[in-house]
C-alpha atoms as a PDB file:
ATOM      1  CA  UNK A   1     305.315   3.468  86.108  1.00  0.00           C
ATOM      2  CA  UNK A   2     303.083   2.167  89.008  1.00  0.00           C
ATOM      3  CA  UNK A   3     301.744   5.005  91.409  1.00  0.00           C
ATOM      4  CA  UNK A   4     303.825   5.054  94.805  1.00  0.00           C
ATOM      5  CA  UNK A   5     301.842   6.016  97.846  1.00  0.00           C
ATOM      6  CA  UNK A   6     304.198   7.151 101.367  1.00  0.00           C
ATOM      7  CA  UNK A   7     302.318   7.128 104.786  1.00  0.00           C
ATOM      8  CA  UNK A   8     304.768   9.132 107.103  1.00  0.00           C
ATOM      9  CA  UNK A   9     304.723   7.741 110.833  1.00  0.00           C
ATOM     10  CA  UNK A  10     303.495  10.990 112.446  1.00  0.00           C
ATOM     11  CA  UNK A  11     305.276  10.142 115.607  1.00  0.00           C
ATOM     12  CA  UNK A  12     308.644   9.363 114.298  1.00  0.00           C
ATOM     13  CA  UNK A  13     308.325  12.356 112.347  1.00  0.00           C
ATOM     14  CA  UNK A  14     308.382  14.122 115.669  1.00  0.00           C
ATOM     15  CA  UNK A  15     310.836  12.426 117.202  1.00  0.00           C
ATOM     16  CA  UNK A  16     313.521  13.051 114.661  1.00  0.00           C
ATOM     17  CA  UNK A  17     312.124  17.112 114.538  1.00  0.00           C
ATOM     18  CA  UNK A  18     313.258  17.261 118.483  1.00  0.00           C
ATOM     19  CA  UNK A  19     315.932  14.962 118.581  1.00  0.00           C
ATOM     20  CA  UNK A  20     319.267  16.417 119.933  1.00  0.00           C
ATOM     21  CA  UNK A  21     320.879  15.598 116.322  1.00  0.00           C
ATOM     22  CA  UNK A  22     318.379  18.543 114.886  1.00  0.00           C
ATOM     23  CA  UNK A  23     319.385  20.890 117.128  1.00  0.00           C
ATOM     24  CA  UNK A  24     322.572  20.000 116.528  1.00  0.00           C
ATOM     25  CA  UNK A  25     321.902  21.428 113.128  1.00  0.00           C
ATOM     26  CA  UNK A  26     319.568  24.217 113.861  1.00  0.00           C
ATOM     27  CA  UNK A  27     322.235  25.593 116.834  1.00  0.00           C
ATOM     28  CA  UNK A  28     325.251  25.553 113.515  1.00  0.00           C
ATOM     29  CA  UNK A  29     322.904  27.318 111.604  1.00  0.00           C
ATOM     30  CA  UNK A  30     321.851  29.884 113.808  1.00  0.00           C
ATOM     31  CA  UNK A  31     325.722  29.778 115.317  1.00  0.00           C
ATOM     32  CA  UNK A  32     326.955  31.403 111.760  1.00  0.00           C
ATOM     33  CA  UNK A  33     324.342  33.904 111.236  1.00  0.00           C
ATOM     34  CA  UNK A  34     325.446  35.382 114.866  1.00  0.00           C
ATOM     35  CA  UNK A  35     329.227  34.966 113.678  1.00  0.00           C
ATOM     36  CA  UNK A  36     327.907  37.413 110.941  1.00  0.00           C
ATOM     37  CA  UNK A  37     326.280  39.728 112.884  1.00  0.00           C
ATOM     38  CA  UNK A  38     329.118  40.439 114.825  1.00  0.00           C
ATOM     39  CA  UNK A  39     329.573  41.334 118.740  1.00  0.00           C
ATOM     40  CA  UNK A  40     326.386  41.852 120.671  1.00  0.00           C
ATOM     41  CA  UNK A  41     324.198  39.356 119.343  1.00  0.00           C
ATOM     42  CA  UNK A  42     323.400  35.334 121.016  1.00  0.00           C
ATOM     43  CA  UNK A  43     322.018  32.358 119.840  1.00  0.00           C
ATOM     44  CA  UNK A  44     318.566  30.396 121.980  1.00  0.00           C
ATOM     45  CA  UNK A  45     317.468  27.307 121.809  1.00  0.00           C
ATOM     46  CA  UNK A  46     314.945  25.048 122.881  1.00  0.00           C
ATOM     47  CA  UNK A  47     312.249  22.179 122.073  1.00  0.00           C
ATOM     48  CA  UNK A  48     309.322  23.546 121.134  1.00  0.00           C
ATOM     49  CA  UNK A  49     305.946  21.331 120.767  1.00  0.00           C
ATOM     50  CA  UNK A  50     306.624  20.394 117.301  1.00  0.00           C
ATOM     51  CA  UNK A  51     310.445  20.945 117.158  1.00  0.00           C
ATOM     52  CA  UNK A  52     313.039  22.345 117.987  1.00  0.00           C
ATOM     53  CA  UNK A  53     314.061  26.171 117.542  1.00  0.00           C
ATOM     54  CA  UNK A  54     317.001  28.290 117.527  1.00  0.00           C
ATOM     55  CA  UNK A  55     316.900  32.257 117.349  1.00  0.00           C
ATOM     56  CA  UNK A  56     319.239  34.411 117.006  1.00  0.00           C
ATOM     57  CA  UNK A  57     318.723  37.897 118.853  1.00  0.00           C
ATOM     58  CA  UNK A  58     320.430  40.909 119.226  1.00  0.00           C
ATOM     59  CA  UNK A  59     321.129  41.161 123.260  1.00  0.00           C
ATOM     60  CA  UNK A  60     323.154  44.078 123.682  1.00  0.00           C
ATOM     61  CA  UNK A  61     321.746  47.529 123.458  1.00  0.00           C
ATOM     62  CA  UNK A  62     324.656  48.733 120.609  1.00  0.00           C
ATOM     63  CA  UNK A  63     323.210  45.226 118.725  1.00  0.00           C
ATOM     64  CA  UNK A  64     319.657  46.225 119.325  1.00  0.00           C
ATOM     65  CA  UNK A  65     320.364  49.761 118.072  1.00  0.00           C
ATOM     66  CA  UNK A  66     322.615  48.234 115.021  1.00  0.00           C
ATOM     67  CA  UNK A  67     320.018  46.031 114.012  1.00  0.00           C
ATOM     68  CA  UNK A  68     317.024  48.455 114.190  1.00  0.00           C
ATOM     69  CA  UNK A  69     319.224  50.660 111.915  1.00  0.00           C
ATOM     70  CA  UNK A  70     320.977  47.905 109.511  1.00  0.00           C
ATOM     71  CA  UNK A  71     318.657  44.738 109.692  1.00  0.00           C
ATOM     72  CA  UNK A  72     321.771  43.180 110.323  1.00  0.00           C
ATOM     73  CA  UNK A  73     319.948  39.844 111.743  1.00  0.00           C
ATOM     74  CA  UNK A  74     317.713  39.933 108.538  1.00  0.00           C
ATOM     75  CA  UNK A  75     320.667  40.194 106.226  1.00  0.00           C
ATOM     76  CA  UNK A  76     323.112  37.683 108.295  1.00  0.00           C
ATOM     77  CA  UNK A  77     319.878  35.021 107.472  1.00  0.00           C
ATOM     78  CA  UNK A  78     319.556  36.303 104.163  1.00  0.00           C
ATOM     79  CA  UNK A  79     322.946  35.602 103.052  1.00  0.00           C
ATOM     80  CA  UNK A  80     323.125  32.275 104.699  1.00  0.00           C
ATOM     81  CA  UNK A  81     320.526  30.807 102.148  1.00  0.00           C
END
């Protein structure tokens, strides 16, 4: 079998990481962990330098105090993988 060598186009790269179609994906992803979390909690995006980014946060001060007692971001992401 003959050796196969891929040069990735750097730029195009980057242009599909902050297309609107990504964070399309990233906002669905980030969308169910907050539908697991519960009430209190929002989703944020943006375009970062690289690509784009989606957190989920706990806004609410009963979420903030939920989560610093039950993790409950850090489970909602673990049990999405």
């Amino acid at each position: 079998m003959a050796d196969v060598e891929i040069e990735l186009d750097s730029a195009g790269v980057r242009e599909l990481l902050q297309s609107a179609e990504m964070m399309q994906i990233c906002v669905a992803h980030a969308n169910a962990g907050r539908a697991a979390c519960g009430d209190g909690y929002e989703v944020d995006t943006y375009v970062g330098k690289t690509r784009v980014n989606a957190m989920l946060r706990a806004a609410t001060p009963a979420a903030k105090a939920d989560n610093a007692k039950n993790n409950t971001i850090q489970k909602a992401i673990r049990a999405m993988k």
